[in-house]
C-alpha atoms as a PDB file:
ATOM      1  CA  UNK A   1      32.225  -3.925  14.587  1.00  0.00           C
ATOM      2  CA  UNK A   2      29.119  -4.791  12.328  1.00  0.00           C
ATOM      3  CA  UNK A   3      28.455  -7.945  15.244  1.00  0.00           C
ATOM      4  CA  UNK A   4      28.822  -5.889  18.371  1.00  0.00           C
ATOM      5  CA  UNK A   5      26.048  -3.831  17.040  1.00  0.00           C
ATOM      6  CA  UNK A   6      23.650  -5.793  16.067  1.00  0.00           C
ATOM      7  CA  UNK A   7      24.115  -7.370  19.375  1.00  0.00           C
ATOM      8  CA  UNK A   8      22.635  -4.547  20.728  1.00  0.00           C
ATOM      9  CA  UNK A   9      19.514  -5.168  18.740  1.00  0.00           C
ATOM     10  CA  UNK A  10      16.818  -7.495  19.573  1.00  0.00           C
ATOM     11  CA  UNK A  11      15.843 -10.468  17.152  1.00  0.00           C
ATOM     12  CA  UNK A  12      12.667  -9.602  14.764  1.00  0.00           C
ATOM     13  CA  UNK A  13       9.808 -11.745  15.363  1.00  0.00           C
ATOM     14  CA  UNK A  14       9.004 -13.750  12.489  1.00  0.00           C
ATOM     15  CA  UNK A  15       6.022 -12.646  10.331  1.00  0.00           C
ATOM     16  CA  UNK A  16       3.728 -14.404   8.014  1.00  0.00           C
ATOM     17  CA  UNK A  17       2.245 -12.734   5.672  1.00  0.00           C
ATOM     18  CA  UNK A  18      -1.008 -13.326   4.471  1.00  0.00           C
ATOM     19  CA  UNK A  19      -0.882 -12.365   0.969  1.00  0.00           C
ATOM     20  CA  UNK A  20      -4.343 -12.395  -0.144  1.00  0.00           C
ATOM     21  CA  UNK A  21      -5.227  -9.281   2.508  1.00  0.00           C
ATOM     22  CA  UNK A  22      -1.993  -7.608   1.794  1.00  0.00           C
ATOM     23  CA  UNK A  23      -2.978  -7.527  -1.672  1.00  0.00           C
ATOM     24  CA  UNK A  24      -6.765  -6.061  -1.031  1.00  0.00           C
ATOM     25  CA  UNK A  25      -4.948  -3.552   0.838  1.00  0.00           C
ATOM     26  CA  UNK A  26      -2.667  -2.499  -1.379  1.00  0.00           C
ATOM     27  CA  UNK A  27      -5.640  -2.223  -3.573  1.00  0.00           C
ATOM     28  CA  UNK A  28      -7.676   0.141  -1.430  1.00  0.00           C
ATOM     29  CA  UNK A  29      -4.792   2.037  -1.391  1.00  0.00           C
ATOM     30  CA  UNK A  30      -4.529   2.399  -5.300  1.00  0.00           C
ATOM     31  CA  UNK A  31      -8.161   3.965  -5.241  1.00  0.00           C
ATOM     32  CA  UNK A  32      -7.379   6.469  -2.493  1.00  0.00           C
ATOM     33  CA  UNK A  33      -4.246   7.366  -3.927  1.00  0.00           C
ATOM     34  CA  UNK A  34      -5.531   7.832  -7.731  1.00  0.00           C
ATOM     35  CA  UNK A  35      -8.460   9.882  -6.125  1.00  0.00           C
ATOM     36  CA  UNK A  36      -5.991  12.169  -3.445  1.00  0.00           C
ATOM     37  CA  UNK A  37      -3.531  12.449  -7.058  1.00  0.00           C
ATOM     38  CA  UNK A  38      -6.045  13.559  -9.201  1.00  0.00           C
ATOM     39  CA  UNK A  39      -7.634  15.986  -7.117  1.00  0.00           C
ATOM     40  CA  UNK A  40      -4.464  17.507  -6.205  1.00  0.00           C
ATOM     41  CA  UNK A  41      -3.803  17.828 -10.498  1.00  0.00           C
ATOM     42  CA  UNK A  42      -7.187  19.938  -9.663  1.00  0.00           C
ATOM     43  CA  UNK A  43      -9.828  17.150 -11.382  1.00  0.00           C
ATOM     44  CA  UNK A  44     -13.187  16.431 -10.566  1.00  0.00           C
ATOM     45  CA  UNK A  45     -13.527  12.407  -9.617  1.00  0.00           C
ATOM     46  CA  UNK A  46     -15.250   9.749  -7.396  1.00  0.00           C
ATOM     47  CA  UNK A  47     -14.577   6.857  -6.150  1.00  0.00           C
ATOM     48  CA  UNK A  48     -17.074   5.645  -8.700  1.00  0.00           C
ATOM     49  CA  UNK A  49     -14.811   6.933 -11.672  1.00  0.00           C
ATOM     50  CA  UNK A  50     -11.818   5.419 -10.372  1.00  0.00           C
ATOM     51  CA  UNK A  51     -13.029   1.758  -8.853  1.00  0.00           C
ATOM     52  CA  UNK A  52     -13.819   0.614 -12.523  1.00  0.00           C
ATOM     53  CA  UNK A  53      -9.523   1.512 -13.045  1.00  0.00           C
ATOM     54  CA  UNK A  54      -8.627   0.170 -10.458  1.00  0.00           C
ATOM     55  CA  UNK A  55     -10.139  -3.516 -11.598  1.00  0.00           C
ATOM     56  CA  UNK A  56      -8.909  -3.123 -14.833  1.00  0.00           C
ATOM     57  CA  UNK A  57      -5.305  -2.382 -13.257  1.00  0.00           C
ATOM     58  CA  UNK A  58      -5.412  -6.211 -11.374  1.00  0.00           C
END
């Protein structure tokens, strides 16, 4: 039955991905998510304390 369903679907549209701006986005993401983490755990930070990680973690 697997074909009559995915009949029913339409076909994806083919993406290219531009892998140099996926990867600055994934690493604006590491800096808000180490800051929104830490601050939850109840420390004090900045972006300034974490931006110095997060080039050491490229």
């Amino acid at each position: 039955m697997r074909e009559s369903i995915i009949a029913h679907f339409p076909e994806q549209p083919h993406q290219t991905i531009d892998i140099q701006t996926y990867m600055a986005e994934v690493e604006d993401k590491y800096v808000t998510d180490a800051y929104q983490s830490l601050s939850i755990e109840g420390y004090r930070v900045t972006r300034e304390l974490i931006e110095p990680l997060n080039s050491t973690h490229s």
